[in-house]
Protein backbone atom coordinates (compact mmCIF):
# COMPACT_ATOMS: atom_id res chain seq x y z
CA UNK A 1 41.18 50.54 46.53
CA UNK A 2 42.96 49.83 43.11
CA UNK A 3 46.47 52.03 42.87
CA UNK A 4 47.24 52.03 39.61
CA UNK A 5 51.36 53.19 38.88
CA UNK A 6 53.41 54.12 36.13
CA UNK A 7 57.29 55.20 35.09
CA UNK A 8 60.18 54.13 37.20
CA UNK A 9 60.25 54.27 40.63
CA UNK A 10 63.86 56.15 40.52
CA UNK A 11 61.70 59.23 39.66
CA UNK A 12 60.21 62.05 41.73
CA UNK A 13 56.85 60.76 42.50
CA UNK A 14 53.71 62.58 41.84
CA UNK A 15 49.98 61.59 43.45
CA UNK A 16 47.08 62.05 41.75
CA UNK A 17 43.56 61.87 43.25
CA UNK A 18 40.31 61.88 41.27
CA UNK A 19 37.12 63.83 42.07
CA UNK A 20 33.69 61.89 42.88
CA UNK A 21 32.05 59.74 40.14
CA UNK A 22 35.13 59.41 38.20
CA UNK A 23 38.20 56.52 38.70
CA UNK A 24 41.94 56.98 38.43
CA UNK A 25 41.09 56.83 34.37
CA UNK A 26 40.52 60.80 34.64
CA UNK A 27 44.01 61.39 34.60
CA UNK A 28 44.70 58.96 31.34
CA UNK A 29 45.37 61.91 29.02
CA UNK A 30 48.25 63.44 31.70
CA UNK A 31 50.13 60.20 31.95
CA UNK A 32 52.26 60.11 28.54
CA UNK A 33 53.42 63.38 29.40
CA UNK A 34 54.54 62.76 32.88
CA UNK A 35 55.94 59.49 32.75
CA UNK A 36 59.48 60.22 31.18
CA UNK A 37 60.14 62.20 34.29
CA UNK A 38 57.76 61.24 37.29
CA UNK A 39 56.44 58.06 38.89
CA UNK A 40 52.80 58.32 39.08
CA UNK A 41 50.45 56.97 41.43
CA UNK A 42 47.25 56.71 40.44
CA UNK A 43 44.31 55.71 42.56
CA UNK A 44 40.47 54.75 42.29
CA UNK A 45 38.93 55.24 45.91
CA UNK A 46 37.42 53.07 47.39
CA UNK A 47 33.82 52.98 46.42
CA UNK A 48 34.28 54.13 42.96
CA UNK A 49 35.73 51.14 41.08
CA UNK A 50 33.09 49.53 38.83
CA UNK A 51 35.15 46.04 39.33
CA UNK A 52 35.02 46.33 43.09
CA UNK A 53 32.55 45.87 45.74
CA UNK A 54 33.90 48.13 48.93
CA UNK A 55 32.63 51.54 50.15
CA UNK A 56 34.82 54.82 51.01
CA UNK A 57 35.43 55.00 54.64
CA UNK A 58 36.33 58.39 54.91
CA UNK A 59 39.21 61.09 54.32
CA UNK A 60 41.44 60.05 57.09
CA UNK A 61 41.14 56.12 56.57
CA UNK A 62 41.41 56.49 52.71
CA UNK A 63 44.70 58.78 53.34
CA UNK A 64 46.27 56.25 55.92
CA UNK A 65 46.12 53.42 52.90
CA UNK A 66 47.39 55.83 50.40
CA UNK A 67 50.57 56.94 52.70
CA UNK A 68 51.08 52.82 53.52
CA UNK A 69 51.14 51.82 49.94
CA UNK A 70 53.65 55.15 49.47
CA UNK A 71 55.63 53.81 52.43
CA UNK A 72 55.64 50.23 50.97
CA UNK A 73 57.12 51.52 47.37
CA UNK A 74 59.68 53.67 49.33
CA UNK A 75 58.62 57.46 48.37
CA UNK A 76 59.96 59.38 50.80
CA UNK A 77 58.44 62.43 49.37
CA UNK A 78 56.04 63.71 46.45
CA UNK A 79 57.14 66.06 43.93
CA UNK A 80 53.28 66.97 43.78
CA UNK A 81 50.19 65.93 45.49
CA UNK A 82 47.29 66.84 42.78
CA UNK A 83 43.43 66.18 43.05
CA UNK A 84 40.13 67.52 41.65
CA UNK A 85 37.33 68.38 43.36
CA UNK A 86 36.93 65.30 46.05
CA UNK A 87 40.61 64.35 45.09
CA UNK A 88 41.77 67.99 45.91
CA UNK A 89 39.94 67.80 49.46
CA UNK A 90 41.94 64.55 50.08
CA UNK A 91 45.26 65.82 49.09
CA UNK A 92 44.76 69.10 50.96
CA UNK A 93 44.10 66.72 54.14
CA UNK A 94 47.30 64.35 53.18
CA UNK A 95 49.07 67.94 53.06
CA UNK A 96 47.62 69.20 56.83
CA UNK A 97 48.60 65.61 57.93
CA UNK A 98 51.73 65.66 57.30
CA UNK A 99 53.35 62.46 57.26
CA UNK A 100 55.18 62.67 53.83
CA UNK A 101 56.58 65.77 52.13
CA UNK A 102 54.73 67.33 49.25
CA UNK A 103 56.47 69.78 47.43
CA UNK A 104 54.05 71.16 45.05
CA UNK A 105 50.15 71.08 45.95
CA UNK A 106 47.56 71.59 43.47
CA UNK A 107 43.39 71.60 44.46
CA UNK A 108 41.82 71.44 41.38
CA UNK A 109 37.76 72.68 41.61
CA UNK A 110 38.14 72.44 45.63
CA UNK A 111 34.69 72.95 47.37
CA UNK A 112 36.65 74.95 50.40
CA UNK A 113 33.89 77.99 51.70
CA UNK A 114 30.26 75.56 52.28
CA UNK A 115 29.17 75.13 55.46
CA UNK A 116 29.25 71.21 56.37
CA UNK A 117 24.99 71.54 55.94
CA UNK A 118 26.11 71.66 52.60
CA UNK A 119 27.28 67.79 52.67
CA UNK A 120 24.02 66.43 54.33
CA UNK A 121 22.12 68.22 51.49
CA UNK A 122 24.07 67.23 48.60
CA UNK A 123 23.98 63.29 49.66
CA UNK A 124 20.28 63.46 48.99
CA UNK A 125 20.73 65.19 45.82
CA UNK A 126 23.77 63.38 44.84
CA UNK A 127 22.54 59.83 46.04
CA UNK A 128 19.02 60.24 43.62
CA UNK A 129 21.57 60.94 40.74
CA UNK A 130 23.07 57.71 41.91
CA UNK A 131 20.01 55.88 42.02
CA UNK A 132 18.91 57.10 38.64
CA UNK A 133 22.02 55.54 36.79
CA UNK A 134 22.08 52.71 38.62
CA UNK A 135 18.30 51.68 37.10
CA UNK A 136 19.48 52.67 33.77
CA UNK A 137 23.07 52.63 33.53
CA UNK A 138 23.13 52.87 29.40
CA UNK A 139 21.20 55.72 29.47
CA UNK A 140 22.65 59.03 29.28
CA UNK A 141 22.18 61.25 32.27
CA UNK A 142 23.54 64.43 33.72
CA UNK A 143 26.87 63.69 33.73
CA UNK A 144 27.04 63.08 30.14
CA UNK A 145 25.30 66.59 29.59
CA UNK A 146 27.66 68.21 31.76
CA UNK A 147 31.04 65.92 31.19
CA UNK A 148 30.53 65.06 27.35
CA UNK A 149 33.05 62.10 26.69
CA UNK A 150 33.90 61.42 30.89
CA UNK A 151 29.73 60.77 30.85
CA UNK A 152 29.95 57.21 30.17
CA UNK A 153 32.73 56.67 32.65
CA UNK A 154 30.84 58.53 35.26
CA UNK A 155 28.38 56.29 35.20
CA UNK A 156 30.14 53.42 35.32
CA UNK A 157 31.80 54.60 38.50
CA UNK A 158 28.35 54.47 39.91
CA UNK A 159 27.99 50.79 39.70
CA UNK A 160 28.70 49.34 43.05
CA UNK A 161 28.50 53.11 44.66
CA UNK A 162 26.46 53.33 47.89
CA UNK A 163 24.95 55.85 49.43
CA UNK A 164 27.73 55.32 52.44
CA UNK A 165 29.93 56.35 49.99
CA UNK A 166 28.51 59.52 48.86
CA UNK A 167 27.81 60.83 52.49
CA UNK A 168 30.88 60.42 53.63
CA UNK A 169 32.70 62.12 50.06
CA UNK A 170 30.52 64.91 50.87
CA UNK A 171 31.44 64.80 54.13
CA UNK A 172 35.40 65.52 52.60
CA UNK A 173 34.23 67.97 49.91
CA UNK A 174 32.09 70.02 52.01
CA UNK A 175 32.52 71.65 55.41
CA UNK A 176 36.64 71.80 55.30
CA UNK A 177 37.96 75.20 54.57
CA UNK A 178 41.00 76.62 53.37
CA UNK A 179 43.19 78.24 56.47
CA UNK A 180 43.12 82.01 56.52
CA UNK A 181 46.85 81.91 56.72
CA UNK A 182 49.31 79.51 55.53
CA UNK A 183 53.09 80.04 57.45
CA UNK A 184 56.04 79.10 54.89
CA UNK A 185 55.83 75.33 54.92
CA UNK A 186 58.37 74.45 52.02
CA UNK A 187 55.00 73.38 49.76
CA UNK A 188 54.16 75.45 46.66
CA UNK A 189 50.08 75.19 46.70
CA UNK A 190 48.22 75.81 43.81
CA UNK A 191 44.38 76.70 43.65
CA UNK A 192 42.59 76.19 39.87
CA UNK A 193 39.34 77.08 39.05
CA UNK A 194 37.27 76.94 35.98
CA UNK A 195 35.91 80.90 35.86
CA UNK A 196 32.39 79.19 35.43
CA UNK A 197 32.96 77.18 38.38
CA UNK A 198 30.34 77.76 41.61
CA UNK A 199 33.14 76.47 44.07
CA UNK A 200 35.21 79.43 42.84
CA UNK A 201 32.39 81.61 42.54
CA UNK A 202 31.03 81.33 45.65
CA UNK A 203 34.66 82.07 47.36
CA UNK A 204 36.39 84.12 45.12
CA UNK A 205 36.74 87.22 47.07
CA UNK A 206 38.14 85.43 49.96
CA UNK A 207 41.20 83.76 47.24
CA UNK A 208 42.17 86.60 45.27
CA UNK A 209 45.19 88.61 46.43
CA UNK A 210 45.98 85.69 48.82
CA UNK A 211 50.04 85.67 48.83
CA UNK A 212 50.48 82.49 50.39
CA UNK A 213 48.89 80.77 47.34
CA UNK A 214 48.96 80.34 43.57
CA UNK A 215 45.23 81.34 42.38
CA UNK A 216 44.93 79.93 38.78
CA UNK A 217 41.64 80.85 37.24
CA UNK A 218 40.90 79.01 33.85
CA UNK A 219 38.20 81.54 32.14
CA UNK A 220 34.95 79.43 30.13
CA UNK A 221 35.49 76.41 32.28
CA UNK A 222 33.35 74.41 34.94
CA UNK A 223 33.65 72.39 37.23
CA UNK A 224 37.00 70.44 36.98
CA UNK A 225 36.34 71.72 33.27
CA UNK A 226 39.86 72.71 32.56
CA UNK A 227 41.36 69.18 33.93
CA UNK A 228 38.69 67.65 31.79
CA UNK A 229 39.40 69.32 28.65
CA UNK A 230 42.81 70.87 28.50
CA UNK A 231 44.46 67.99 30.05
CA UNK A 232 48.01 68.94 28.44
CA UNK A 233 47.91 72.66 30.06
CA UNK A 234 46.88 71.23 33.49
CA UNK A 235 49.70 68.57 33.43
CA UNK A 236 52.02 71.70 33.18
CA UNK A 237 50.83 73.04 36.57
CA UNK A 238 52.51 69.47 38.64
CA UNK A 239 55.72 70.46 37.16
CA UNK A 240 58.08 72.08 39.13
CA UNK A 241 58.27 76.24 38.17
């Protein structure tokens, strides 16, 4: 795992997870605007670093590096724990953990509602995408179609990926689910969605007029759509209200 960091350690410190077939570089575009006032730590799962040969072992043994490197620098607590899509699965599971403070949670795209038959069918599906880029990694695929500029970085992420690695980040995207009730915890969470999005539209009657969270629904967005493109109105949504 590569942790990237930046601003001074004096700061509240925010997390920031990435979905699956991206690195840490999704959140580029939210880092000048964070910086003055947070530390950010930023990392690339395992699995996912183009540089680095090493497959993701799973939610719980990813987590218990992330909260050692945390304990190493000293954060005590997180201003905000943010991921998208994969990343919002993880933080969501540092959050039930418990081990460090989070103050402000926000799931961007989470897959919470599929069944965990859900996982064993998207590693097949998922792992052929794989496969594909892999044999012809300069060659424009899906993700470009679907992710525009993020395309080429998507499939760069796929470089050393194996299809370890994709089982078990299916196995953290799908099958967890959202509890039916969360009791006052001291943790603001925050759901976005891209209207467009199937996670959200598969689920959306079960998350609206929730009061224990923050439903914030981004209309003519996908799929981690509103991250992706309006990077400078989701940065606004890890400060505190």
């Amino acid at each position: 795992m590569r942790i990237d960091t930046y601003g001074s350690k004096e700061k509240p410190c925010i997390l920031l997870l990435h979905t699956m077939f991206t690195t840490g570089t999704l959140f580029e575009a939210l880092i000048p605007v964070l910086v003055q006032d947070y530390f950010l730590v930023i990392p690339t799962l395992d699995g996912y670093d183009p540089d680095e040969k090493a497959e993701y072992p799973g939610a719980d043994e990813e987590l218990e590096r992330i909260e050692a490197y945390l304990k190493g620098e000293q954060v005590q607590e997180l201003a905000a724990a943010a991921g998208s899509s994969l990343g919002a699965m993880l933080a969501c599971r540092l959050w039930q953990r418990r081990r460090i403070p989070i103050h402000r949670l926000v799931l961007d795209s989470p897959p919470f509602g599929w069944s965990a038959v859900q996982a064993a069918e998207n590693t097949e599906s998922f792992w052929q995408l794989v496969q594909a880029v892999q044999a012809a990694p300069e060659t424009p695929s899906v993700f470009d179609a679907h992710y525009g500029e993020f395309g080429a970085g998507m499939r760069r992420s796929c470089r050393n990926l194996t299809r370890d690695t994709v089982r078990r980040s299916c196995e953290t995207c799908f099958g967890p689910q959202l509890p039916q009730h969360i009791p006052g915890c001291g943790t603001k969470i925050v759901l976005v969605y891209g209207g467009e999005d199937p996670n959200y539209q598969y689920q959306k009657e079960n998350l609206e007029n929730r009061p224990d969270i923050s439903l914030v629904v981004k209309p003519g967005y996908g799929h981690c759509g509103f991250l992706m493109q309006s990077p400078l109105e989701f940065a606004k949504l890890l400060k505190e209200e």
